[in-house]
PDB file of N, CA and C in Angstrom:
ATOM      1  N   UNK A   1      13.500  20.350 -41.415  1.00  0.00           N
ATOM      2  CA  UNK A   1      14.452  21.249 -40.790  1.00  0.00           C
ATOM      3  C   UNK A   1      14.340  21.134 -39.264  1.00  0.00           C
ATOM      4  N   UNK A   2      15.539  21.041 -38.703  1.00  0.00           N
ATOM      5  CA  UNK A   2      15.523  20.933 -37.389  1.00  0.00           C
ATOM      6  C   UNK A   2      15.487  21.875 -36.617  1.00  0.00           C
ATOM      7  N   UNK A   3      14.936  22.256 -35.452  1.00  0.00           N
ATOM      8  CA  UNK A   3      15.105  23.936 -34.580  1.00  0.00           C
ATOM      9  C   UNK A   3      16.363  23.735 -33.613  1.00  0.00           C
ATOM     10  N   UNK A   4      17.075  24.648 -33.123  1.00  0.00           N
ATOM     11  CA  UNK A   4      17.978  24.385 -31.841  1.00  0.00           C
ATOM     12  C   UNK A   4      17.544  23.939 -30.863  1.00  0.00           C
ATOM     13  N   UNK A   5      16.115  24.345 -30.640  1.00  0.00           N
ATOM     14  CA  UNK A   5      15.653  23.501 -29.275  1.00  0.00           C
ATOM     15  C   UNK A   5      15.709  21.864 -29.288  1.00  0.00           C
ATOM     16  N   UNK A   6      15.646  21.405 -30.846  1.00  0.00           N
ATOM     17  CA  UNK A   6      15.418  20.153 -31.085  1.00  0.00           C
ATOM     18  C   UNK A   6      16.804  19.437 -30.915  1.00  0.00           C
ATOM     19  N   UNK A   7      17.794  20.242 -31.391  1.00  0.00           N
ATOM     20  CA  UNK A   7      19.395  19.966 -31.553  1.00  0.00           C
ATOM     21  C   UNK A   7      20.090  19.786 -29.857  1.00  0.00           C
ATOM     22  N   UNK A   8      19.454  20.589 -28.928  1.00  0.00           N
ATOM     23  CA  UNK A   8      20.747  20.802 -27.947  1.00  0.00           C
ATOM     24  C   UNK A   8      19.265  20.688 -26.977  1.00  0.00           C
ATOM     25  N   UNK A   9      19.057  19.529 -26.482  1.00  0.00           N
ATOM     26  CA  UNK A   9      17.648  19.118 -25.304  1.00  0.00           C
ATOM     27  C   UNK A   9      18.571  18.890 -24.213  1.00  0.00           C
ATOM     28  N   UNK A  10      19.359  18.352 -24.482  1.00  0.00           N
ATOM     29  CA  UNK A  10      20.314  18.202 -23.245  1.00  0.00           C
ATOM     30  C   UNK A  10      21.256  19.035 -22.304  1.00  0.00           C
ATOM     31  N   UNK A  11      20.958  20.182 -23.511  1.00  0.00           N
ATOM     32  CA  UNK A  11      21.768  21.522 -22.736  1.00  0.00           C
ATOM     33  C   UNK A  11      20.587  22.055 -22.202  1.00  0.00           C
ATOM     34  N   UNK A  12      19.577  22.669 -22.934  1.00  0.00           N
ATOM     35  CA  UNK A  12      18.275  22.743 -22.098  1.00  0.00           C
ATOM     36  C   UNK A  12      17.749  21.996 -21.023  1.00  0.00           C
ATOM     37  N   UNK A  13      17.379  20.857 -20.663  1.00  0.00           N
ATOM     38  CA  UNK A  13      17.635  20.260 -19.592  1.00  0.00           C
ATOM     39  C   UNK A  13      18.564  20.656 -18.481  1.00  0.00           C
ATOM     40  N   UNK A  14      19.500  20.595 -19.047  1.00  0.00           N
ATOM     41  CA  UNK A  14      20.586  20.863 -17.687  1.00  0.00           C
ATOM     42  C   UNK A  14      20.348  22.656 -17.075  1.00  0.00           C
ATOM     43  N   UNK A  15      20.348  23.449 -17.989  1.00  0.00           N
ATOM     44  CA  UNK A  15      20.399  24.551 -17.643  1.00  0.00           C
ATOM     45  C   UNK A  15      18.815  24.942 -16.947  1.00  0.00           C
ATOM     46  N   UNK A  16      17.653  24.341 -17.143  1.00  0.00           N
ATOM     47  CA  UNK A  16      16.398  24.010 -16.646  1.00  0.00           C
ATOM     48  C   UNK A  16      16.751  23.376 -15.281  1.00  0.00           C
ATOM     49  N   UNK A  17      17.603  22.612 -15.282  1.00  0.00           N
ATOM     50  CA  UNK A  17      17.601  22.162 -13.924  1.00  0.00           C
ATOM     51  C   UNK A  17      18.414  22.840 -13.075  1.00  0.00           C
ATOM     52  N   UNK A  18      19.477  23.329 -13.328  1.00  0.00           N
ATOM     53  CA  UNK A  18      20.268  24.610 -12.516  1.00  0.00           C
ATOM     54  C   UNK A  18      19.548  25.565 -12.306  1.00  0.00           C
ATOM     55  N   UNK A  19      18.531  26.125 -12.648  1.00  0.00           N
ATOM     56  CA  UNK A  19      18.019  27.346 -12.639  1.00  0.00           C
ATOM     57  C   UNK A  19      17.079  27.309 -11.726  1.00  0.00           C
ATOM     58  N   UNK A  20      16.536  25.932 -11.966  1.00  0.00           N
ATOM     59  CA  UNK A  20      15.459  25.517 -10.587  1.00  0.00           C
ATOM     60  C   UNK A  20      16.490  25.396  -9.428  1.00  0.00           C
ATOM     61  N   UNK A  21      17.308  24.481  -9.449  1.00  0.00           N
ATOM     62  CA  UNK A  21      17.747  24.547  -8.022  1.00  0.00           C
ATOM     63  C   UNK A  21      18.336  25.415  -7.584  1.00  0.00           C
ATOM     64  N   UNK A  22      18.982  26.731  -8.318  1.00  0.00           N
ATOM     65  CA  UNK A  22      19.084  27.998  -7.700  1.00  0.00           C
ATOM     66  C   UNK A  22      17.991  28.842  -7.642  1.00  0.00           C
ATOM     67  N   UNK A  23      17.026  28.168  -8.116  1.00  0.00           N
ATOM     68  CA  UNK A  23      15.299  29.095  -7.207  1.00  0.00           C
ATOM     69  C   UNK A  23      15.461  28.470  -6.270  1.00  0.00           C
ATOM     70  N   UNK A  24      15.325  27.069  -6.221  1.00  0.00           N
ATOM     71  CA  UNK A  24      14.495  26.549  -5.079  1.00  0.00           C
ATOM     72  C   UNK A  24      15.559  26.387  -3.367  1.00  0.00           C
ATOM     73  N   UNK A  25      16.900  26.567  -3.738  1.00  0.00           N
ATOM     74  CA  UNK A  25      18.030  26.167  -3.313  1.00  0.00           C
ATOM     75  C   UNK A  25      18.620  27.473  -2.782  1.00  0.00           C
ATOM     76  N   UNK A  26      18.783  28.141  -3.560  1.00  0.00           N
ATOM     77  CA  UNK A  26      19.879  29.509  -3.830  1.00  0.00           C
ATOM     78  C   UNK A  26      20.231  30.320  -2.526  1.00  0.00           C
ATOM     79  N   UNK A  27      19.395  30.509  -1.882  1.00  0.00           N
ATOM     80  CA  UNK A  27      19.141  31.271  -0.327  1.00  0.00           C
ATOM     81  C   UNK A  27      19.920  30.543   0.671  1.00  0.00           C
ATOM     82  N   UNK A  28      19.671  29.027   0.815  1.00  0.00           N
ATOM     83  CA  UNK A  28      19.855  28.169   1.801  1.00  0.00           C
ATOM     84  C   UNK A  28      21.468  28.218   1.374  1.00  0.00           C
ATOM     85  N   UNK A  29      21.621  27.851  -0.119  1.00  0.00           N
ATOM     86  CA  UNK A  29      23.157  27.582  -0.292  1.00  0.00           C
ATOM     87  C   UNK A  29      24.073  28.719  -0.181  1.00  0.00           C
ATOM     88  N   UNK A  30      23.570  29.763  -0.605  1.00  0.00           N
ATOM     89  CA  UNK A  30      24.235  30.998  -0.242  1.00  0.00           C
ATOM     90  C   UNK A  30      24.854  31.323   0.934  1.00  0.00           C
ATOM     91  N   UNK A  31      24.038  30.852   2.421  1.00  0.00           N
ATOM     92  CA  UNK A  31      23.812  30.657   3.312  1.00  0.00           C
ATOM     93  C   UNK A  31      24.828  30.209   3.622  1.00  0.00           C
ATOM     94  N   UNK A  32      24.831  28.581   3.229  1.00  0.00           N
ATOM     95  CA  UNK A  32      25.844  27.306   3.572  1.00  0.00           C
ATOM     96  C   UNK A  32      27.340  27.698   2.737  1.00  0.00           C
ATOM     97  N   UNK A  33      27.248  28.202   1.956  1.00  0.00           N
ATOM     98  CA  UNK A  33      28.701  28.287   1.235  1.00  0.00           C
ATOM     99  C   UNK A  33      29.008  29.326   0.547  1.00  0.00           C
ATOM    100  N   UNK A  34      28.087  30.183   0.259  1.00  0.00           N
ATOM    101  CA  UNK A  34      28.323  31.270  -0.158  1.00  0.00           C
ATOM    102  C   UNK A  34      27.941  31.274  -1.629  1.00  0.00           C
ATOM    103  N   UNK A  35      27.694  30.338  -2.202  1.00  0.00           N
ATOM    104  CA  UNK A  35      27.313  29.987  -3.724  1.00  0.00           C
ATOM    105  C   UNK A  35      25.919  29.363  -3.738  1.00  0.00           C
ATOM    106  N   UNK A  36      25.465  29.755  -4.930  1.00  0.00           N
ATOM    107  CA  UNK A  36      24.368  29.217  -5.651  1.00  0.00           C
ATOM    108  C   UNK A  36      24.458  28.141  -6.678  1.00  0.00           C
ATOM    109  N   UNK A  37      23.593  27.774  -7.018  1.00  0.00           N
ATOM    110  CA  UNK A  37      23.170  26.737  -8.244  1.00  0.00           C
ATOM    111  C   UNK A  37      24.723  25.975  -8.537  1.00  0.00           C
ATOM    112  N   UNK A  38      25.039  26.216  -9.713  1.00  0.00           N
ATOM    113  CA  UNK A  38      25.811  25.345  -9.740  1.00  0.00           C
ATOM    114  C   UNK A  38      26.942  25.090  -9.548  1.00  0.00           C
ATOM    115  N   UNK A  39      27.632  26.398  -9.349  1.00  0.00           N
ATOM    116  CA  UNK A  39      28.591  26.312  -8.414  1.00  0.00           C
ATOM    117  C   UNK A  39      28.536  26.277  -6.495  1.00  0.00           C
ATOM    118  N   UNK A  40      27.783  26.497  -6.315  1.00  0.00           N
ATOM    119  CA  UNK A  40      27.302  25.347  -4.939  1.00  0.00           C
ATOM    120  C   UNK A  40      27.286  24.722  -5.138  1.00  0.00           C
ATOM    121  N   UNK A  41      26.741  23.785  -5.978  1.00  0.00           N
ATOM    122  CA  UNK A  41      26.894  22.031  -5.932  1.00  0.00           C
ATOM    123  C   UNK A  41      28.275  21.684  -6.198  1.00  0.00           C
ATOM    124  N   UNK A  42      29.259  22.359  -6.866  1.00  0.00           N
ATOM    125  CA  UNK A  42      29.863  21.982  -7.247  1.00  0.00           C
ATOM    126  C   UNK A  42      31.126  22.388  -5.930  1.00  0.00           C
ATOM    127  N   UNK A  43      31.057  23.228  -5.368  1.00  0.00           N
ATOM    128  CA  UNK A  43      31.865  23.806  -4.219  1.00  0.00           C
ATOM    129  C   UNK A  43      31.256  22.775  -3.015  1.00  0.00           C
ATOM    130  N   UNK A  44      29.957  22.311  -2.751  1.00  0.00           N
ATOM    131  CA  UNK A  44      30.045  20.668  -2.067  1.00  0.00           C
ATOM    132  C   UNK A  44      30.220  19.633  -2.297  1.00  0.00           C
ATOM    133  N   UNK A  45      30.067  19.885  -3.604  1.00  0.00           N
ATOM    134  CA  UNK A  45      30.264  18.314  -4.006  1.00  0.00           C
ATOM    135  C   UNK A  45      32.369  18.259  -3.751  1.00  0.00           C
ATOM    136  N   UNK A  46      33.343  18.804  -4.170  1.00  0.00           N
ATOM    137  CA  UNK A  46      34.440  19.114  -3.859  1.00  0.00           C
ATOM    138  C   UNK A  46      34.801  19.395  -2.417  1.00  0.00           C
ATOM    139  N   UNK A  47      33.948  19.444  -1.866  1.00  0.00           N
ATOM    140  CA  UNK A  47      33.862  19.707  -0.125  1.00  0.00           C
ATOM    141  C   UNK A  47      33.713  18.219   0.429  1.00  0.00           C
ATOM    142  N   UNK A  48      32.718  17.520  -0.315  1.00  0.00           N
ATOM    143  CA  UNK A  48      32.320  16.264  -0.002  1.00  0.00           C
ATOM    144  C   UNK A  48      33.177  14.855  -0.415  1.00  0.00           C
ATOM    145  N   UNK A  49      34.343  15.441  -0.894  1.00  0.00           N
ATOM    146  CA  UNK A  49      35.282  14.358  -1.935  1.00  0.00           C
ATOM    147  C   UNK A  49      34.425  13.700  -3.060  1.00  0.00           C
ATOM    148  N   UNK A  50      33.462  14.210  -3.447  1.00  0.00           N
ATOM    149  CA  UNK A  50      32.746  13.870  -4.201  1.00  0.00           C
ATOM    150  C   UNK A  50      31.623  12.615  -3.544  1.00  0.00           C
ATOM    151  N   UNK A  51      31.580  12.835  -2.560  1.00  0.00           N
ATOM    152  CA  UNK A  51      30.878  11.113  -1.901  1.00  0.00           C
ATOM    153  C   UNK A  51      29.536  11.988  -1.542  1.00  0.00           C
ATOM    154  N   UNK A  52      28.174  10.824  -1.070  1.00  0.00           N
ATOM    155  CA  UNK A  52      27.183  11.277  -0.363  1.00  0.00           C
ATOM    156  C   UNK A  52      27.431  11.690   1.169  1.00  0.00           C
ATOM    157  N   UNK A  53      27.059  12.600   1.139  1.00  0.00           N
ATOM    158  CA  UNK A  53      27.341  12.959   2.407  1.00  0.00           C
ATOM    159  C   UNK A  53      26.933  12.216   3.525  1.00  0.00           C
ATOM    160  N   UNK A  54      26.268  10.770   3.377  1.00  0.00           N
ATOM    161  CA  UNK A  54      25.883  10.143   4.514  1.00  0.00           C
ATOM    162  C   UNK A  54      25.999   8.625   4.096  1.00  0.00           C
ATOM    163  N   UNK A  55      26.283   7.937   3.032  1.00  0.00           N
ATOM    164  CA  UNK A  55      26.756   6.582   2.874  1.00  0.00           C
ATOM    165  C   UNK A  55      27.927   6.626   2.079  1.00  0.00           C
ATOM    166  N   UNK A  56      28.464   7.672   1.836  1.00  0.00           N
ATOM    167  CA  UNK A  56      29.797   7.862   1.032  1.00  0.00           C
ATOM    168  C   UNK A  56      30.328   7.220   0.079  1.00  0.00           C
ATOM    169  N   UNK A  57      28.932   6.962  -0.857  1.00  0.00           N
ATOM    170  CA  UNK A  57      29.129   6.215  -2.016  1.00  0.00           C
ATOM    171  C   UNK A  57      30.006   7.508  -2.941  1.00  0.00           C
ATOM    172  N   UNK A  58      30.441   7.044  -3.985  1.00  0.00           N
ATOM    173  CA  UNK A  58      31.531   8.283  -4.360  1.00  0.00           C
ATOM    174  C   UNK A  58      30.347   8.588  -5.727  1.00  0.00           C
ATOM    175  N   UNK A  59      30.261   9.748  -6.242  1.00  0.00           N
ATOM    176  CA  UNK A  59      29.798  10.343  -7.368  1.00  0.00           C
ATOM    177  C   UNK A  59      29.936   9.235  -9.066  1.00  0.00           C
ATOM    178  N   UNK A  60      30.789   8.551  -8.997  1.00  0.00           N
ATOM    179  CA  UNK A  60      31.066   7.765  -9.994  1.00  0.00           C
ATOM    180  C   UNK A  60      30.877   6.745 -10.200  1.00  0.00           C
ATOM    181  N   UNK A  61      30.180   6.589  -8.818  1.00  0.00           N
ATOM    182  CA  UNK A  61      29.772   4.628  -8.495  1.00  0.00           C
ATOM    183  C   UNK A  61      28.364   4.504  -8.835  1.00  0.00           C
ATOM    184  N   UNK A  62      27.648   5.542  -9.015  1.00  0.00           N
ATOM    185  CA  UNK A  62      26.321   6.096  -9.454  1.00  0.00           C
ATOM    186  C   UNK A  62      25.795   6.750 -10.291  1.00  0.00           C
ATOM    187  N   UNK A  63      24.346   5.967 -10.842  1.00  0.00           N
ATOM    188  CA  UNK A  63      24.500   6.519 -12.167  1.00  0.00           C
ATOM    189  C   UNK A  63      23.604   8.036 -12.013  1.00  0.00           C
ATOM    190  N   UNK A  64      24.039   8.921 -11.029  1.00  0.00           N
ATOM    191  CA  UNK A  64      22.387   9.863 -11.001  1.00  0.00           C
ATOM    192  C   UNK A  64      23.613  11.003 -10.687  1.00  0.00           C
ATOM    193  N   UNK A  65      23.215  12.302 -10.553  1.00  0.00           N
ATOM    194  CA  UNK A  65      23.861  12.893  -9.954  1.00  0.00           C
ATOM    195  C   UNK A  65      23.271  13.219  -8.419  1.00  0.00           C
ATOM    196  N   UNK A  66      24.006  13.836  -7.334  1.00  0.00           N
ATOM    197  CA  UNK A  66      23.851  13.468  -5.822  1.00  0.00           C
ATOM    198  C   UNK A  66      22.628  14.854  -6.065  1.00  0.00           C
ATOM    199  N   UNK A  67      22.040  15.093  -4.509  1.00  0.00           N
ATOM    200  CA  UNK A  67      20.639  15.563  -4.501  1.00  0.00           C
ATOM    201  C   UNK A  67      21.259  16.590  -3.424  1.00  0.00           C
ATOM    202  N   UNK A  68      20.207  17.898  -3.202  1.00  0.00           N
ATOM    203  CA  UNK A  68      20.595  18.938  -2.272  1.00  0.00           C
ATOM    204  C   UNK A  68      19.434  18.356  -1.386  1.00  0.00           C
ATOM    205  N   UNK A  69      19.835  17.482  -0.174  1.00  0.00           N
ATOM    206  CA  UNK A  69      19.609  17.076   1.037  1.00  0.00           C
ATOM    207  C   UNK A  69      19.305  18.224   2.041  1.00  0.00           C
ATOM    208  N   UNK A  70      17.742  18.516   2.563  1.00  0.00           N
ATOM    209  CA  UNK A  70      17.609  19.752   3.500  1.00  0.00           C
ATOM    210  C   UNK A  70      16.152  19.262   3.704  1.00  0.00           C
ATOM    211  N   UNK A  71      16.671  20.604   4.990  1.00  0.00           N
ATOM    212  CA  UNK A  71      15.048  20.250   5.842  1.00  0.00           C
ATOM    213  C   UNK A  71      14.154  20.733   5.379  1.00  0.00           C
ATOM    214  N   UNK A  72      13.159  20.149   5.563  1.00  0.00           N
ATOM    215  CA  UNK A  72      12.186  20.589   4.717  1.00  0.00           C
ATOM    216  C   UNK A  72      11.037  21.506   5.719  1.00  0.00           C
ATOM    217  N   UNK A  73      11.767  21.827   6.949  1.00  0.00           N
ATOM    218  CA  UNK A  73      10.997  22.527   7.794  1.00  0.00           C
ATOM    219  C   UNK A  73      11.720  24.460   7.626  1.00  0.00           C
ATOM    220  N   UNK A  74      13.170  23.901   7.664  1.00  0.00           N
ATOM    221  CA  UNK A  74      13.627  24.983   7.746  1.00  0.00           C
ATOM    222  C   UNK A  74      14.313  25.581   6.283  1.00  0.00           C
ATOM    223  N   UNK A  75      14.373  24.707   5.470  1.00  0.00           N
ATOM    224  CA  UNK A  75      14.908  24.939   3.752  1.00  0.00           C
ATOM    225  C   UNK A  75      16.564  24.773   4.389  1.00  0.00           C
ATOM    226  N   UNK A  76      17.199  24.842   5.598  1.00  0.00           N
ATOM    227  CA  UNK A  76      18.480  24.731   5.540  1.00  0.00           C
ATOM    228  C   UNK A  76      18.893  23.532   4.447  1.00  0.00           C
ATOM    229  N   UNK A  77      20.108  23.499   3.531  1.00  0.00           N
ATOM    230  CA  UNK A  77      20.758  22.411   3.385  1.00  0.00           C
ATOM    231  C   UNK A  77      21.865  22.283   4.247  1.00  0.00           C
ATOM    232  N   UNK A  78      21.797  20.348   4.003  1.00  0.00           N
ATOM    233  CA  UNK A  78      22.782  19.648   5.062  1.00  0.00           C
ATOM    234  C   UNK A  78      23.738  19.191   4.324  1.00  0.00           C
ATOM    235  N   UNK A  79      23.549  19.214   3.001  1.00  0.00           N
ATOM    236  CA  UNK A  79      24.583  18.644   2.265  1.00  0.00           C
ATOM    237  C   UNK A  79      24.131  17.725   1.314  1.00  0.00           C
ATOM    238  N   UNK A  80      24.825  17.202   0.116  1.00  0.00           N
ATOM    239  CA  UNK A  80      24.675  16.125  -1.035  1.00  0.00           C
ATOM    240  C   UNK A  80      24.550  15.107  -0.779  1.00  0.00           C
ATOM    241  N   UNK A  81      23.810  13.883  -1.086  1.00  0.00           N
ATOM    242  CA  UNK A  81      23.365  12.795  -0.775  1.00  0.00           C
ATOM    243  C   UNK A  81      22.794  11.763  -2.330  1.00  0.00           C
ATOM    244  N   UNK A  82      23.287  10.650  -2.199  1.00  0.00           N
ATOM    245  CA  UNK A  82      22.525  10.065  -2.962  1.00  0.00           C
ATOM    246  C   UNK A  82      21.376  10.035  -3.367  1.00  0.00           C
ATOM    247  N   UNK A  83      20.265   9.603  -4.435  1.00  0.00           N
ATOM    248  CA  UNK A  83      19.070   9.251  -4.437  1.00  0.00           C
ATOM    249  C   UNK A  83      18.499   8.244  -3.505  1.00  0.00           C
ATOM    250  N   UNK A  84      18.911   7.394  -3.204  1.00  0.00           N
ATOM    251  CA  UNK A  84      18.318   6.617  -2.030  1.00  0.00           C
ATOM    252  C   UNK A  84      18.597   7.024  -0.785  1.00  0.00           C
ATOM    253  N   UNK A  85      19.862   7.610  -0.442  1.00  0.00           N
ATOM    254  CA  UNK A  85      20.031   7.839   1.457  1.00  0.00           C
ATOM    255  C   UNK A  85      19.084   9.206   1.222  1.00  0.00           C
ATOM    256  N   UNK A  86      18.757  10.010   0.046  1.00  0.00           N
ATOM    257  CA  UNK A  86      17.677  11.085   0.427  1.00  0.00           C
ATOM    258  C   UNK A  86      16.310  10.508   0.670  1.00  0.00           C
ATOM    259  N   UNK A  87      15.872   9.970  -0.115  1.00  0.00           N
ATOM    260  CA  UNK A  87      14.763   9.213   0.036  1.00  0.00           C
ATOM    261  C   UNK A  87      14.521   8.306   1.822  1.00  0.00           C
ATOM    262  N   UNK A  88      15.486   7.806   1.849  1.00  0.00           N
ATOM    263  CA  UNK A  88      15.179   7.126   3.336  1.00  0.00           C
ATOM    264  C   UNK A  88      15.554   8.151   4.042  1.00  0.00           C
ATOM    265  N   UNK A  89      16.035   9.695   4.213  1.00  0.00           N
ATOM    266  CA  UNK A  89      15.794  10.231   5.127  1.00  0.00           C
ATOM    267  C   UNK A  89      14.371  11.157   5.140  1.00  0.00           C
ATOM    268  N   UNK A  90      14.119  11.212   4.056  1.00  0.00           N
ATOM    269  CA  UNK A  90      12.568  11.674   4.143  1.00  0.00           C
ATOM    270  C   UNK A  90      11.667  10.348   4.382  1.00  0.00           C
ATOM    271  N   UNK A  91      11.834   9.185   4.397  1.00  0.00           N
ATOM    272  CA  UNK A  91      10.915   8.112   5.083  1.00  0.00           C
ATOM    273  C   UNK A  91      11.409   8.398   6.651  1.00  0.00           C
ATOM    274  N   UNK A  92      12.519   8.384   6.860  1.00  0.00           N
ATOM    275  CA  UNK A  92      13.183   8.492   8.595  1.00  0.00           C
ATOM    276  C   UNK A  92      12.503   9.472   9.035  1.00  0.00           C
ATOM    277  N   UNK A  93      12.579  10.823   8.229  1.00  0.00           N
ATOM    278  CA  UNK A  93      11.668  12.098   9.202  1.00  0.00           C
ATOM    279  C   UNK A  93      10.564  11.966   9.366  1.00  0.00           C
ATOM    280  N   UNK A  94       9.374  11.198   8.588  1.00  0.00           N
ATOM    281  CA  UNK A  94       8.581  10.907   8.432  1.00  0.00           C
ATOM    282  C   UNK A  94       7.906   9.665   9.577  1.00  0.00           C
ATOM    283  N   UNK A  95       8.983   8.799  10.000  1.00  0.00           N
ATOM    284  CA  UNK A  95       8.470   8.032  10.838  1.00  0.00           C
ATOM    285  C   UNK A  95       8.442   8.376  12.186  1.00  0.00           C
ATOM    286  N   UNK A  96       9.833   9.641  11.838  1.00  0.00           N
ATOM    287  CA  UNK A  96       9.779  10.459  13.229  1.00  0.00           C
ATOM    288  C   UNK A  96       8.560  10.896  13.988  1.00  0.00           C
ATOM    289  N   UNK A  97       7.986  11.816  12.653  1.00  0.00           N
ATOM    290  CA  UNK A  97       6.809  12.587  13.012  1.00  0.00           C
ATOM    291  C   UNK A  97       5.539  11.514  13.555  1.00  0.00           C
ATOM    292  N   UNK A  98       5.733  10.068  13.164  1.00  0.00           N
ATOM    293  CA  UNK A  98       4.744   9.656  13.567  1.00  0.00           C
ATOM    294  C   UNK A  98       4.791   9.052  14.828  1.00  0.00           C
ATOM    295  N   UNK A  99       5.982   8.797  15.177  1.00  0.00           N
ATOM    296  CA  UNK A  99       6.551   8.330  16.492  1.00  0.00           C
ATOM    297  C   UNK A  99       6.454   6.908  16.553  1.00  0.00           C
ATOM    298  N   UNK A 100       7.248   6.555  17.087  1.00  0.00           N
ATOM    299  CA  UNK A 100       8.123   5.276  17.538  1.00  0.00           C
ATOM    300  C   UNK A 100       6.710   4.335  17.842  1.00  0.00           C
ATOM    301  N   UNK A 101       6.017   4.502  19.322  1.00  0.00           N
ATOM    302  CA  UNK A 101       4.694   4.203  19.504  1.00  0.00           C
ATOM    303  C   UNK A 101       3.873   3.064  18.775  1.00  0.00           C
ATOM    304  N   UNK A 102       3.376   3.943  17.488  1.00  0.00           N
ATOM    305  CA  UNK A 102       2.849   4.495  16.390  1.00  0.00           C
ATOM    306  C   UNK A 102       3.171   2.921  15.138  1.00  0.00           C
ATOM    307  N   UNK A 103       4.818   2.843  15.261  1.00  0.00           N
ATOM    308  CA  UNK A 103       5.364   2.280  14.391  1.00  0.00           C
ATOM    309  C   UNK A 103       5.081   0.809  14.995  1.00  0.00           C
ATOM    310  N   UNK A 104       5.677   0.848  16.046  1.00  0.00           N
ATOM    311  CA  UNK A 104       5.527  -0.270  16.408  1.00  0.00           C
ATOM    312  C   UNK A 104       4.460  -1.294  16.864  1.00  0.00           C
ATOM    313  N   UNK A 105       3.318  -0.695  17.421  1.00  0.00           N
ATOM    314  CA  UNK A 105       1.935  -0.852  17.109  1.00  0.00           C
ATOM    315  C   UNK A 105       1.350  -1.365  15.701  1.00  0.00           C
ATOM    316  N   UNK A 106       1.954  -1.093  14.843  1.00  0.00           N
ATOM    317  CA  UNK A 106       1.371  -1.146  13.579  1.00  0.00           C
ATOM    318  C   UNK A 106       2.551  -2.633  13.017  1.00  0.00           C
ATOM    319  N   UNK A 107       3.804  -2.509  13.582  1.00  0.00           N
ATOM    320  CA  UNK A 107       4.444  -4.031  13.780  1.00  0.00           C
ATOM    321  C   UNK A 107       4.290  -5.141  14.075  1.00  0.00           C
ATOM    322  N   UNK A 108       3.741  -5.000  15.490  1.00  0.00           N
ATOM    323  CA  UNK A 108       3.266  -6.008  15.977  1.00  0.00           C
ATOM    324  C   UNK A 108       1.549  -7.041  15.498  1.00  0.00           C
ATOM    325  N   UNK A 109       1.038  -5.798  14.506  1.00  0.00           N
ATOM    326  CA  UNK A 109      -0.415  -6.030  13.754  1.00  0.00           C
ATOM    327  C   UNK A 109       0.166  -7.341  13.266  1.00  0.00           C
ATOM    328  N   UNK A 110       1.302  -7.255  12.940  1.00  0.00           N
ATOM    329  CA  UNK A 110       1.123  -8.454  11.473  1.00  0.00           C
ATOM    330  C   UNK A 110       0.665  -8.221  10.067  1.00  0.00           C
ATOM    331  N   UNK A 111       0.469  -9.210   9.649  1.00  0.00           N
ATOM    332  CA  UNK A 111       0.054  -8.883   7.908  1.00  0.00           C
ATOM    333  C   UNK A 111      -1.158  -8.963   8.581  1.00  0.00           C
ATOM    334  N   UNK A 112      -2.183  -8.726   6.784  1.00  0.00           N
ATOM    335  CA  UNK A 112      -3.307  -9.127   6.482  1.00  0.00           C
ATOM    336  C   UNK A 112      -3.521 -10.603   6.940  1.00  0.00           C
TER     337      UNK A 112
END
């Protein structure tokens, strides 16, 4: 015999993941648009023509759904973003913090 939890994982999932990102999200987006969870995403993502907000790949050209892009100093969000342009902007802030200097010093090392 099967349980419902076993039947519908995918509705669980999803609703697991809305619920987090209106914990973790909800304040900032409220903030930014007046909505939470998933209708915030969904009131930027429709704000955004559906694209990343910073390489404007469109929502359909990808197989992930887009990410709530924010600082991680101030929790503001900046807006929806792919999985990769989020990722390289948390490597970008990151190289920030270490400074230019820093980077390039460690360039000019060479390999092993």
């Amino acid at each position: 015999m099967t349980t419902w939890n076993e039947n519908n994982k995918e509705l669980i999932a999803d609703r697991s993941r809305w619920r987090h990102a209106k914990e973790k999200y909800g304040d900032a987006m409220k903030e930014l648009c007046g909505l939470d969870g998933k209708a915030g995403y969904d009131f930027l993502l429709e704000q955004q023509d559906h694209r990343c907000k910073l390489c404007g790949v469109h929502l359909d050209d990808v197989s992930h759904e887009f990410v709530h892009e924010h600082c991680h100093k101030t929790g503001r969000i900046r807006g929806l973003t792919c999985r990769p342009c989020n990722t390289s902007i948390g490597g970008y802030e990151r190289c920030i913090e270490l400074g230019e200097s820093t980077i390039q010093n460690y360039l000019k090392e060479g390999t092993l």
